[in-house]
PDB file of N, CA and C in Angstrom:
ATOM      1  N   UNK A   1     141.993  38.427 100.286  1.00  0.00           N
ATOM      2  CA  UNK A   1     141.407  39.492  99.487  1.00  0.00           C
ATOM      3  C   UNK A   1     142.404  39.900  98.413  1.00  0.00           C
ATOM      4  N   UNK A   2     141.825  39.906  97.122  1.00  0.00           N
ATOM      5  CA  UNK A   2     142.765  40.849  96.530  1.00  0.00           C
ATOM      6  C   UNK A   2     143.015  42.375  95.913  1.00  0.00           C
ATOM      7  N   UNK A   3     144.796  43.046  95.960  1.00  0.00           N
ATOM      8  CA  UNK A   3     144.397  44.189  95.641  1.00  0.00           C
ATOM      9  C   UNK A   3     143.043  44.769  94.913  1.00  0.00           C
ATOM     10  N   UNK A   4     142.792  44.237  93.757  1.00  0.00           N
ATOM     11  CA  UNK A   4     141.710  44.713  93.041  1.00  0.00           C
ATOM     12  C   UNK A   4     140.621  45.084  93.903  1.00  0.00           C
ATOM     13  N   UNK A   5     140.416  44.289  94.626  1.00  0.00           N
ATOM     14  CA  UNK A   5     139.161  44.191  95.946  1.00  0.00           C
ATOM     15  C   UNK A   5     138.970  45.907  96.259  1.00  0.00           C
ATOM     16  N   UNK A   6     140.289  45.892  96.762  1.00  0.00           N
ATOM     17  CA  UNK A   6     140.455  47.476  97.678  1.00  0.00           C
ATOM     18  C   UNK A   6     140.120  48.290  96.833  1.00  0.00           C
ATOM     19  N   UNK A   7     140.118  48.920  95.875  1.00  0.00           N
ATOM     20  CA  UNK A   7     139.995  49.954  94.836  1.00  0.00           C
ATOM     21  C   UNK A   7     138.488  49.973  94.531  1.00  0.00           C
ATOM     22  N   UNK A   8     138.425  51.435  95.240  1.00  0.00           N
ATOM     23  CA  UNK A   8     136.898  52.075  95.404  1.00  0.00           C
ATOM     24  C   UNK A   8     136.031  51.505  96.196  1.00  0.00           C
ATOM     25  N   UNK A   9     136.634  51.017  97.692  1.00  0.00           N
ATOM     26  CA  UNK A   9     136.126  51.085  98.671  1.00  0.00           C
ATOM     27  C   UNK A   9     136.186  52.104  99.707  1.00  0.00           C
ATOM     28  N   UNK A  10     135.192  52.570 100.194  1.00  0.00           N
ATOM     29  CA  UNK A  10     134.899  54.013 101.241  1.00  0.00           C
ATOM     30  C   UNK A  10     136.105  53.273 102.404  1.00  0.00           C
ATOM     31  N   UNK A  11     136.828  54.383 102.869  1.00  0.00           N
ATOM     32  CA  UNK A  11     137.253  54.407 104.256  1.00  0.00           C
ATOM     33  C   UNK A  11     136.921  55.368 104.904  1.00  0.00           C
ATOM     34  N   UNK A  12     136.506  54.828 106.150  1.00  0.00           N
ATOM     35  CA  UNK A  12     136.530  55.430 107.710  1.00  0.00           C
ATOM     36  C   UNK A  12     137.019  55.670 108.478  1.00  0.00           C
ATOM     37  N   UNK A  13     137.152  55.888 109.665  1.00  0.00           N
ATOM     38  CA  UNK A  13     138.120  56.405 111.008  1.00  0.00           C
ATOM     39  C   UNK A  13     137.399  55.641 112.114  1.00  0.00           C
ATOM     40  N   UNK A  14     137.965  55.710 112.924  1.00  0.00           N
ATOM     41  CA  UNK A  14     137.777  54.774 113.966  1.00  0.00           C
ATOM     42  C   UNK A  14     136.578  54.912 115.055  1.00  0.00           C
ATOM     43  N   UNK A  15     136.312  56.481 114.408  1.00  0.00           N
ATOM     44  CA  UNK A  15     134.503  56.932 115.069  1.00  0.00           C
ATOM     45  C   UNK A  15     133.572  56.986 113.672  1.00  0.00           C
ATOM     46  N   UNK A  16     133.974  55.690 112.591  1.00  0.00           N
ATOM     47  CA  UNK A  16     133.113  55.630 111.185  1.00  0.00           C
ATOM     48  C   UNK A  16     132.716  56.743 110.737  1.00  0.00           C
ATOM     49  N   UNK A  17     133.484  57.971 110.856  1.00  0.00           N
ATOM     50  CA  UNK A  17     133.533  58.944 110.146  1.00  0.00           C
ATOM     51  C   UNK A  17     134.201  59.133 108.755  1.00  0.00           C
ATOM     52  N   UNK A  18     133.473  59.569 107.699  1.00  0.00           N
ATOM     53  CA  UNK A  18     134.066  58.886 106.353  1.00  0.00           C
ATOM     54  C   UNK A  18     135.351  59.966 105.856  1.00  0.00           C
ATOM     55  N   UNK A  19     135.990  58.941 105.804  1.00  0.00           N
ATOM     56  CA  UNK A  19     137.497  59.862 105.047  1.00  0.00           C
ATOM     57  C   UNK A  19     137.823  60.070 103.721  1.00  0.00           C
ATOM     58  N   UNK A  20     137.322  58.850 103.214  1.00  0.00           N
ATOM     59  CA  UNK A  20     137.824  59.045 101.850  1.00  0.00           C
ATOM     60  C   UNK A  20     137.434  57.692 100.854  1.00  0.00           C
ATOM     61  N   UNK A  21     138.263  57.681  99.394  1.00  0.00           N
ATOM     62  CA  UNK A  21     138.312  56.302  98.807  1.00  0.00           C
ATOM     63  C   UNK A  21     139.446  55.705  98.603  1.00  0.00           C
ATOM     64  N   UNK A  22     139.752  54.745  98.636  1.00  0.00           N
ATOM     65  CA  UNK A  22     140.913  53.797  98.179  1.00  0.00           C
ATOM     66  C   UNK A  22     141.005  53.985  96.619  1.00  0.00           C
ATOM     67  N   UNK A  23     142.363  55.071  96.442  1.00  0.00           N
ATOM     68  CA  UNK A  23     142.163  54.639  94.642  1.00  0.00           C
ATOM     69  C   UNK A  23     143.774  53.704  94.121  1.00  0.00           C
ATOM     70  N   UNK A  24     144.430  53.264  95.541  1.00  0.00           N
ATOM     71  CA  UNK A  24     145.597  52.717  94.842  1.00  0.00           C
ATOM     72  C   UNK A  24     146.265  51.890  95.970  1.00  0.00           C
ATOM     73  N   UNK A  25     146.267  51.307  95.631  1.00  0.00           N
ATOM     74  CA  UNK A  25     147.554  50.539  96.975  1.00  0.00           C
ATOM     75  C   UNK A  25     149.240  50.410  96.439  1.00  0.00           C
ATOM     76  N   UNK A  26     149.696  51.073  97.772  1.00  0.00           N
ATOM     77  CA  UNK A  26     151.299  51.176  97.380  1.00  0.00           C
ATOM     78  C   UNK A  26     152.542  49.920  97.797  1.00  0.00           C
ATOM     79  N   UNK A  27     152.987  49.488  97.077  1.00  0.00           N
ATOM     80  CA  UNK A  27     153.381  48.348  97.583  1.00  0.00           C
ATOM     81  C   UNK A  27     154.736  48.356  97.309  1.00  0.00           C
ATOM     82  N   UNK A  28     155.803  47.621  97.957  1.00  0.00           N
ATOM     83  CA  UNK A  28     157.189  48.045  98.393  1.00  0.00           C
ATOM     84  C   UNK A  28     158.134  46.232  98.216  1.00  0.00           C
ATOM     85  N   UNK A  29     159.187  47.106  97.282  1.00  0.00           N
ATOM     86  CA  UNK A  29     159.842  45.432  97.200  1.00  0.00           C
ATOM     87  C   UNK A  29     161.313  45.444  97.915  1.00  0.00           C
ATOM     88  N   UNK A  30     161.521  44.449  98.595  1.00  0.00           N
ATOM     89  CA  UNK A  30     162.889  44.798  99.435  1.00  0.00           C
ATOM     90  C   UNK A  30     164.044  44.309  98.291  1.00  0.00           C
ATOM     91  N   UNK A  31     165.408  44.779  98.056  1.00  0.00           N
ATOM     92  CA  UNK A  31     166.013  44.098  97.987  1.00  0.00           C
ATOM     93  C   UNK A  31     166.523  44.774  96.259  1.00  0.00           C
ATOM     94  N   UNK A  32     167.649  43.477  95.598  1.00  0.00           N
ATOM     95  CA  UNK A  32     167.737  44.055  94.178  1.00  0.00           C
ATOM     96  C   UNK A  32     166.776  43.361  93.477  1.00  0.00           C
ATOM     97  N   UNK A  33     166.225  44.373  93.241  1.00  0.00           N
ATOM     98  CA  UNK A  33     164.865  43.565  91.604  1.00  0.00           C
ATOM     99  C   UNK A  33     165.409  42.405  90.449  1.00  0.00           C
ATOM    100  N   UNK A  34     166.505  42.744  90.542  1.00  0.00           N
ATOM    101  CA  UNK A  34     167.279  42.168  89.108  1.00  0.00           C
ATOM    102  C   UNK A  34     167.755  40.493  90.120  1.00  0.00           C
ATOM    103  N   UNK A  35     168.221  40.480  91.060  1.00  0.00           N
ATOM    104  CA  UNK A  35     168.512  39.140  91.957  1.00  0.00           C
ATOM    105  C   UNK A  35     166.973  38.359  92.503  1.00  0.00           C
ATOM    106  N   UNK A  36     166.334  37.903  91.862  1.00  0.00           N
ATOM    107  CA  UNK A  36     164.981  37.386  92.677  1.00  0.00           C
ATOM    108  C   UNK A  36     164.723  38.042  93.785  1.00  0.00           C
ATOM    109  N   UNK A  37     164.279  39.057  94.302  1.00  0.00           N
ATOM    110  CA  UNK A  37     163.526  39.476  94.899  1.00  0.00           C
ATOM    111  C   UNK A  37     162.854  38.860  95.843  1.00  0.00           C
ATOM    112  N   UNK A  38     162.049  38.942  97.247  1.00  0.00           N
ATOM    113  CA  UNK A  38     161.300  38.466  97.742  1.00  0.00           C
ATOM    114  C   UNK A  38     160.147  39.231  97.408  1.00  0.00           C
ATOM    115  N   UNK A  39     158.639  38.582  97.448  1.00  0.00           N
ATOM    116  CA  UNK A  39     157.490  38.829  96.921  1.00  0.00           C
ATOM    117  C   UNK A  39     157.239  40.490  97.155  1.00  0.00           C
ATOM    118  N   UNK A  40     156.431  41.345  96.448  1.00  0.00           N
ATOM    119  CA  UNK A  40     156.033  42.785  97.179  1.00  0.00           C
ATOM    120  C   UNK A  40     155.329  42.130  98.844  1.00  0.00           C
ATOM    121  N   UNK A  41     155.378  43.557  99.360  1.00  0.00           N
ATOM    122  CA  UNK A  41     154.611  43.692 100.441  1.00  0.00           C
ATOM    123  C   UNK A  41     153.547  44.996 100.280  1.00  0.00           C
ATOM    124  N   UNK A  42     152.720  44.773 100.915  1.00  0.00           N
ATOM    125  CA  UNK A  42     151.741  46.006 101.072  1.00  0.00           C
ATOM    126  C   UNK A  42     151.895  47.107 101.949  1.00  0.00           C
ATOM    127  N   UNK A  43     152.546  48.499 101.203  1.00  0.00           N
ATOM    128  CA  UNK A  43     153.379  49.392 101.957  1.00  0.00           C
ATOM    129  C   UNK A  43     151.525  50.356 102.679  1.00  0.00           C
ATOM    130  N   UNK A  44     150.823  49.970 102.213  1.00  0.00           N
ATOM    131  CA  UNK A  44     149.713  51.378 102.348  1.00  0.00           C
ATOM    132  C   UNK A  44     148.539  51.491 101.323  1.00  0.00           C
ATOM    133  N   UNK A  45     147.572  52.353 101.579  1.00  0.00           N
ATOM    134  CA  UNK A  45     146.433  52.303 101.038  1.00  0.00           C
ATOM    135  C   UNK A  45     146.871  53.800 101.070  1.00  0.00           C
ATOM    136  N   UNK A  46     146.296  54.533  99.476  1.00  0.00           N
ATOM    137  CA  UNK A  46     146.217  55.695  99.032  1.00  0.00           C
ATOM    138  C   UNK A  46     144.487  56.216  99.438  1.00  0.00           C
ATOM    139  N   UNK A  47     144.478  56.949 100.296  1.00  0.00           N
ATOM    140  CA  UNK A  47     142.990  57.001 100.328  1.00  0.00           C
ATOM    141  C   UNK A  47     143.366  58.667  99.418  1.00  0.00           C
ATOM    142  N   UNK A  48     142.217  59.222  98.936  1.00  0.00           N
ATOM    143  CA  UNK A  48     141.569  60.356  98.389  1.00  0.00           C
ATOM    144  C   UNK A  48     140.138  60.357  98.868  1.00  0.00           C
ATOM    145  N   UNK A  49     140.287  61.797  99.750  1.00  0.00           N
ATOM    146  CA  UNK A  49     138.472  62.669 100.293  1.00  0.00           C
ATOM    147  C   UNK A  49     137.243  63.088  98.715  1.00  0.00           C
ATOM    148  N   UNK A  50     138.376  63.345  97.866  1.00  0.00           N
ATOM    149  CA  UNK A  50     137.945  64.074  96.670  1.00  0.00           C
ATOM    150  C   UNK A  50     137.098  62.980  95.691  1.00  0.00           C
ATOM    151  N   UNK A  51     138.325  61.885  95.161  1.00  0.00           N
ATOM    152  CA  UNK A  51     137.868  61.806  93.736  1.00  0.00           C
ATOM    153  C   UNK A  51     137.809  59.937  94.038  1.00  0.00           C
ATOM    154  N   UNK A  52     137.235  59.414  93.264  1.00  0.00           N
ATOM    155  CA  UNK A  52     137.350  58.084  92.948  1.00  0.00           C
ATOM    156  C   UNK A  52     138.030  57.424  91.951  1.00  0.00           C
ATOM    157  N   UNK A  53     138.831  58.265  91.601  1.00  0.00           N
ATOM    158  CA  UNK A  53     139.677  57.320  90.374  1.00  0.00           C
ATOM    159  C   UNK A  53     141.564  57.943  90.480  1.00  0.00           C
ATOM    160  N   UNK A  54     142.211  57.019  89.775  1.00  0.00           N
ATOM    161  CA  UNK A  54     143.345  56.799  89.955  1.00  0.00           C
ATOM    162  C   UNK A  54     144.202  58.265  89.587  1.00  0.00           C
ATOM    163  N   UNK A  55     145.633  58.243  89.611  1.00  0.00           N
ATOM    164  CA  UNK A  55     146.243  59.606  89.798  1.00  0.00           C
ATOM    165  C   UNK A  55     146.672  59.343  88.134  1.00  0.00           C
ATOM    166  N   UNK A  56     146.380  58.548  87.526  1.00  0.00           N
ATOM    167  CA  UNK A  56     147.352  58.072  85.944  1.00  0.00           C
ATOM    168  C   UNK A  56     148.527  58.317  86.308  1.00  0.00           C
ATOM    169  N   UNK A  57     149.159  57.859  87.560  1.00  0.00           N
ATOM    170  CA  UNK A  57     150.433  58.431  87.337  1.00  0.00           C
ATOM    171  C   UNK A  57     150.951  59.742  87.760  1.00  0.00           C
ATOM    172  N   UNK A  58     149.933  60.904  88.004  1.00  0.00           N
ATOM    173  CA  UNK A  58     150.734  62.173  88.233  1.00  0.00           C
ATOM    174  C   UNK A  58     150.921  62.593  89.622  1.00  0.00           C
ATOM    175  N   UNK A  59     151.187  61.411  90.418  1.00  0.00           N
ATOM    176  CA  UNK A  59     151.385  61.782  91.782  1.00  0.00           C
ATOM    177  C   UNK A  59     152.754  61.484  91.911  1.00  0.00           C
ATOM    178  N   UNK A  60     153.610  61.384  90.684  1.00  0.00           N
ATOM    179  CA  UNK A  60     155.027  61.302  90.877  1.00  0.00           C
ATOM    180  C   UNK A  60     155.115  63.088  90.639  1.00  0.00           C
ATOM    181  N   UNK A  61     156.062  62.978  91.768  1.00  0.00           N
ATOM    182  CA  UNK A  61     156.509  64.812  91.945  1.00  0.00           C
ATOM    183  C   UNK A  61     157.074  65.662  90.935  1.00  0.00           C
ATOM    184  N   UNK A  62     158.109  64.450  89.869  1.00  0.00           N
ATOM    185  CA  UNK A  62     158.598  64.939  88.622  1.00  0.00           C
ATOM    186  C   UNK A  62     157.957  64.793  87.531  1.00  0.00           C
ATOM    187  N   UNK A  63     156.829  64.255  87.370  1.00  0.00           N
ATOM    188  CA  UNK A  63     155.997  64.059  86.116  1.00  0.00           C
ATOM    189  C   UNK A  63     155.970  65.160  85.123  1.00  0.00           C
ATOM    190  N   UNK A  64     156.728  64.661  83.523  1.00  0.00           N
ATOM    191  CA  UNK A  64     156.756  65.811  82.699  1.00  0.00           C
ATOM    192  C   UNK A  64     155.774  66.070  81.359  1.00  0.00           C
ATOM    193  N   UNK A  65     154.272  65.581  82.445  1.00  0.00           N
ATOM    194  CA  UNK A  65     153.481  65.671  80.862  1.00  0.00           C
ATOM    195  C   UNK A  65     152.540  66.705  81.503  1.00  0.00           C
ATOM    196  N   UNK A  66     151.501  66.885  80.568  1.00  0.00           N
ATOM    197  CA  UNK A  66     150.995  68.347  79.740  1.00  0.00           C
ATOM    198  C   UNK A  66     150.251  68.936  81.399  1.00  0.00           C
ATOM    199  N   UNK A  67     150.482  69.749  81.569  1.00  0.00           N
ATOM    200  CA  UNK A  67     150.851  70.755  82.805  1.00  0.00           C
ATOM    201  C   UNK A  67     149.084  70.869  83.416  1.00  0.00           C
ATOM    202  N   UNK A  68     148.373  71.069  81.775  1.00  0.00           N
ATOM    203  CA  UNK A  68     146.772  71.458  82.164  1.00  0.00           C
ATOM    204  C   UNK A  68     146.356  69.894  83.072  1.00  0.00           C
ATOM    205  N   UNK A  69     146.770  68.816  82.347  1.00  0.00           N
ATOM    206  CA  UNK A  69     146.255  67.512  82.921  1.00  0.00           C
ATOM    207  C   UNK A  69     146.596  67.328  84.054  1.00  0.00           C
ATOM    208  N   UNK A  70     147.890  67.838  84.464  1.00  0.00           N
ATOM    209  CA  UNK A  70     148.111  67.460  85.837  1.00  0.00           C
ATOM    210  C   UNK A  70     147.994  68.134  87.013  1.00  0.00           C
ATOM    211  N   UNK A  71     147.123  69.386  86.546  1.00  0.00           N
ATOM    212  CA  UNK A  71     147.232  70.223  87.679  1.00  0.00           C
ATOM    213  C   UNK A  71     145.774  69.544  87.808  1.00  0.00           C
ATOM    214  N   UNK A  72     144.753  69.361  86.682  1.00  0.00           N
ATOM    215  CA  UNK A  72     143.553  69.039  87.468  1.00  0.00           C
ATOM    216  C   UNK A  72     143.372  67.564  88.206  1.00  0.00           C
ATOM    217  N   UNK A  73     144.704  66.852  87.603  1.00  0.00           N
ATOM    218  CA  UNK A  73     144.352  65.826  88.710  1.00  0.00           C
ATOM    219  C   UNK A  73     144.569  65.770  89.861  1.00  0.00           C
ATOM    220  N   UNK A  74     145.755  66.804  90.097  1.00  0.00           N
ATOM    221  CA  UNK A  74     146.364  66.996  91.871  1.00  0.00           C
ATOM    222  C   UNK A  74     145.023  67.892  92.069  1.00  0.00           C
ATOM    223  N   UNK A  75     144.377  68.385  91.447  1.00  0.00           N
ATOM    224  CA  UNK A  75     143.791  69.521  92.270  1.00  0.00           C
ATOM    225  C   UNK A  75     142.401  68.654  92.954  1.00  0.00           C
ATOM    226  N   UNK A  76     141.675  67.635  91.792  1.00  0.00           N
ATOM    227  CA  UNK A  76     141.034  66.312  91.672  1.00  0.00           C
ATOM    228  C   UNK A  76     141.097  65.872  93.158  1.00  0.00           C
ATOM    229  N   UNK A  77     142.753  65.665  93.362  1.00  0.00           N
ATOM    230  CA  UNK A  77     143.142  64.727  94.431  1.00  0.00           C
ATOM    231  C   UNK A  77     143.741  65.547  95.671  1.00  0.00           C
ATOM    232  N   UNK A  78     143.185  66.703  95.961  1.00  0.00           N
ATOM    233  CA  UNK A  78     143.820  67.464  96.942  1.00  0.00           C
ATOM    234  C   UNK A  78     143.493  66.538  98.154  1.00  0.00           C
ATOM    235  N   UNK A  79     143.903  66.228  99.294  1.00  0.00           N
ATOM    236  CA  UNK A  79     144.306  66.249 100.174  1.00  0.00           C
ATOM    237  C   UNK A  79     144.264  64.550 100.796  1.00  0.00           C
ATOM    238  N   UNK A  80     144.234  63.996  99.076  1.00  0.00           N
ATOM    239  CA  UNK A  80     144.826  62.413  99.013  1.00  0.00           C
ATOM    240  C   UNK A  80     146.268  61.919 100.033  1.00  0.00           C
ATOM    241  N   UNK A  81     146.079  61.163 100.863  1.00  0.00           N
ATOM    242  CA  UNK A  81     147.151  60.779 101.400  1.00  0.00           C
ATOM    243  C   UNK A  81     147.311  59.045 101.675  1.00  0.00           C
ATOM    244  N   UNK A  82     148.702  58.716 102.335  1.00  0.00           N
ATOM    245  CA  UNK A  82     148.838  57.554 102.009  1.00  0.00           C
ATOM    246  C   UNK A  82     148.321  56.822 103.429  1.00  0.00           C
ATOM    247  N   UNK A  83     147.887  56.086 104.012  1.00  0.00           N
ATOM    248  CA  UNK A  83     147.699  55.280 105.189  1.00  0.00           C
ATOM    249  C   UNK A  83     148.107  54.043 105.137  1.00  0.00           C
ATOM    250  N   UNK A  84     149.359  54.032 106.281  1.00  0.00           N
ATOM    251  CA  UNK A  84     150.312  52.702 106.491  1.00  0.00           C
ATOM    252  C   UNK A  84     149.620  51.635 106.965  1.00  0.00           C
ATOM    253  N   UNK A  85     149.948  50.375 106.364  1.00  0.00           N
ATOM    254  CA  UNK A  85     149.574  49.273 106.439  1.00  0.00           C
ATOM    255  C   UNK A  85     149.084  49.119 107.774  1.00  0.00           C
ATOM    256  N   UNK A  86     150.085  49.392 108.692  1.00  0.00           N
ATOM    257  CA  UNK A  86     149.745  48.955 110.240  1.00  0.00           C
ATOM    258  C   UNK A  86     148.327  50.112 110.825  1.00  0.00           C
ATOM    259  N   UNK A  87     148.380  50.779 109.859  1.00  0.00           N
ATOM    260  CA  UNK A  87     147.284  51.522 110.596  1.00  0.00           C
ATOM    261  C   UNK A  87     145.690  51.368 109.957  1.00  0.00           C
ATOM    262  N   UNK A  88     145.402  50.112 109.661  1.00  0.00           N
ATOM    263  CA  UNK A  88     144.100  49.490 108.700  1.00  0.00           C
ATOM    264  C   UNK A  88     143.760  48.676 110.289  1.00  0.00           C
ATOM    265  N   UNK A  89     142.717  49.381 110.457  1.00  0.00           N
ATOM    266  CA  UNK A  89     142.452  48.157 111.839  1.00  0.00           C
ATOM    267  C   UNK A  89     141.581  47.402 111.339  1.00  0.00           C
ATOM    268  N   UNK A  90     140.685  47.543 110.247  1.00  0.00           N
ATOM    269  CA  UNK A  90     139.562  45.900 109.503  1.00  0.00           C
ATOM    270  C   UNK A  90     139.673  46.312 108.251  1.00  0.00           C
ATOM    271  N   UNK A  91     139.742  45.323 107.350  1.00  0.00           N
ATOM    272  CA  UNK A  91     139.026  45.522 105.975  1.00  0.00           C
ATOM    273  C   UNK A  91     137.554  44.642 106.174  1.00  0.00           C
ATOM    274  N   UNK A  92     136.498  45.115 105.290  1.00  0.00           N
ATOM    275  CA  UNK A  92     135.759  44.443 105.145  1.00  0.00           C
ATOM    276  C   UNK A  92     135.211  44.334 103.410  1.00  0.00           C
ATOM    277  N   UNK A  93     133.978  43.888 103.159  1.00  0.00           N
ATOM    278  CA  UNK A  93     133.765  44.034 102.005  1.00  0.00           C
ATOM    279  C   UNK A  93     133.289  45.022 101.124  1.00  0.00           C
ATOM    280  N   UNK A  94     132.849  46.223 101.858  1.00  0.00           N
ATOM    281  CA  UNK A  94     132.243  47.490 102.005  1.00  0.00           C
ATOM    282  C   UNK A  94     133.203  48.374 102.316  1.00  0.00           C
ATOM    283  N   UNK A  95     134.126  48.286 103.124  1.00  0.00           N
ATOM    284  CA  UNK A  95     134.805  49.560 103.492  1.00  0.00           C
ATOM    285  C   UNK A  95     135.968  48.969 104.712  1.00  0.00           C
ATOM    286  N   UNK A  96     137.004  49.952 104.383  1.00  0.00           N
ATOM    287  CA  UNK A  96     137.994  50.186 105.536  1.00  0.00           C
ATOM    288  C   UNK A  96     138.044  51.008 106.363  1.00  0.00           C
ATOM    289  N   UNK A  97     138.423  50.327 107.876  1.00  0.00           N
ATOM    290  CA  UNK A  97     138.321  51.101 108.713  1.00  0.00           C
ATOM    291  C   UNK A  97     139.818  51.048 109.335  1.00  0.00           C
ATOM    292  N   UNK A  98     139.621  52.429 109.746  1.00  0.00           N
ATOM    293  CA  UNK A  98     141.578  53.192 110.060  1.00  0.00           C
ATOM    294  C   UNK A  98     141.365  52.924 111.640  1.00  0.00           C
ATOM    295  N   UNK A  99     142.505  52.808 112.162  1.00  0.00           N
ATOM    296  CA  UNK A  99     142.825  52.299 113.438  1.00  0.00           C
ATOM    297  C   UNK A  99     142.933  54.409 114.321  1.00  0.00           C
ATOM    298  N   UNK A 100     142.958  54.043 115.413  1.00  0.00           N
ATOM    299  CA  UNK A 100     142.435  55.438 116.076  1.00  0.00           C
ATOM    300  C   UNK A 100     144.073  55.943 115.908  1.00  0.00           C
ATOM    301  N   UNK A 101     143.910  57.248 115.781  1.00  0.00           N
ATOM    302  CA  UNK A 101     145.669  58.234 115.633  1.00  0.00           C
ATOM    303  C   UNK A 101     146.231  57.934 114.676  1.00  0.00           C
ATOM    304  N   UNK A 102     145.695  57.330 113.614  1.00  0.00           N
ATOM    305  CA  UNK A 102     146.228  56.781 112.409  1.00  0.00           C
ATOM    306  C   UNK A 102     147.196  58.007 111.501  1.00  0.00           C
ATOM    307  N   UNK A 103     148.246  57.897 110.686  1.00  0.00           N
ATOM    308  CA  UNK A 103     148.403  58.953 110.298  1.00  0.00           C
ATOM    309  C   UNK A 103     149.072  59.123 108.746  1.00  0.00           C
ATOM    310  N   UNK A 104     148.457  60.172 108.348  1.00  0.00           N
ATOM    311  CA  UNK A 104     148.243  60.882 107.096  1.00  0.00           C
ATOM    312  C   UNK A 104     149.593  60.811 106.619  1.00  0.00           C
ATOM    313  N   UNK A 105     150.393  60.099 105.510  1.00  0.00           N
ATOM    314  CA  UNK A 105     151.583  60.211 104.972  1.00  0.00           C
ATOM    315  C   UNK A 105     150.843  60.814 103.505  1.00  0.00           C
ATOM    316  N   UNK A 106     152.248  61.709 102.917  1.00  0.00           N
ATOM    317  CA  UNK A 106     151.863  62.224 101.751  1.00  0.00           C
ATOM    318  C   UNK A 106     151.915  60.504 100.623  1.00  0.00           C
ATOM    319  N   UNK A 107     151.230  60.553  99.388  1.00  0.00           N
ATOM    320  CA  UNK A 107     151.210  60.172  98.359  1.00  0.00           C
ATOM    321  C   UNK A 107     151.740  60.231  97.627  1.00  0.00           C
ATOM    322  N   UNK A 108     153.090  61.270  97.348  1.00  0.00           N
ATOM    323  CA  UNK A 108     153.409  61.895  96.387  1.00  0.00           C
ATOM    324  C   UNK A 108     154.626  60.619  96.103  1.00  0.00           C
ATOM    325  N   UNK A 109     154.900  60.905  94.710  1.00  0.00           N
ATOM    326  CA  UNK A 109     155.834  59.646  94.855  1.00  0.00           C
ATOM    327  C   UNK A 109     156.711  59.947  94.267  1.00  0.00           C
ATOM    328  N   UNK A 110     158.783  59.601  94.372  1.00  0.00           N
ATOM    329  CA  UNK A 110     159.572  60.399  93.777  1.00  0.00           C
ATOM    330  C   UNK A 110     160.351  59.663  93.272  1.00  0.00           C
ATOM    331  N   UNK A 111     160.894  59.591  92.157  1.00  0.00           N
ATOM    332  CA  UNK A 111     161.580  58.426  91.545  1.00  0.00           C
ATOM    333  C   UNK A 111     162.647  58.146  92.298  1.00  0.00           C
ATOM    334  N   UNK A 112     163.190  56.917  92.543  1.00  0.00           N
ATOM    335  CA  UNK A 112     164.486  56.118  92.894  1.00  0.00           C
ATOM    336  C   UNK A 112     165.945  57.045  92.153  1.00  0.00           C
ATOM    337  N   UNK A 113     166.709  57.404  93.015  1.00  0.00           N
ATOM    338  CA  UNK A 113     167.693  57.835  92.211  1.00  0.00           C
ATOM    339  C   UNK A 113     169.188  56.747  92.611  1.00  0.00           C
TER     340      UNK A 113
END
């Protein structure tokens, strides 16, 4: 499957109770970027209860653009969180389903210092 696939598919819970949408997948590279790298991995699926479309970006915690835009997208995306890879018990072509006790990591994302 590819990422693209996932984006704006419904997820569920493990009693197909609907949680939310997939608006991003977070993905994680080990190592120094600048030395060849080994490939990304798939850190998580961003689900959002709220909205169907992407954060543009303002789910970084320091984001310094225009204050009105970004409050309505966090507000858009209230109670968006991230769900770890290991806790996807199926994808299908319709929808993901979350493995039982699965759990809610924030989204928020903070630059590398």
């Amino acid at each position: 499957m590819q990422v693209s696939n996932l984006l704006g598919l419904r997820v569920i819970d493990a009693g197909s109770h609907p949680v939310g949408t997939v608006v991003d997948v977070r993905l994680s590279v080990a190592g120094d970027l600048s030395a060849d790298p080994p490939a990304p991995r798939v850190l998580g699926l961003v689900i959002s209860p709220h909205s169907k479309g992407s954060f543009l970006g303002y789910e970084r915690v320091d984001i310094d653009g225009p204050k009105m835009i970004a409050a309505l997208l966090r507000w858009g995306h209230r109670g968006t969180f991230l769900a770890a890879w290991e806790d996807i018990a199926r994808l299908s072509n319709d929808h993901v389903t979350l493995r039982p006790g699965y759990t809610r990591y924030t989204a928020a994302l903070r630059d590398a210092e």
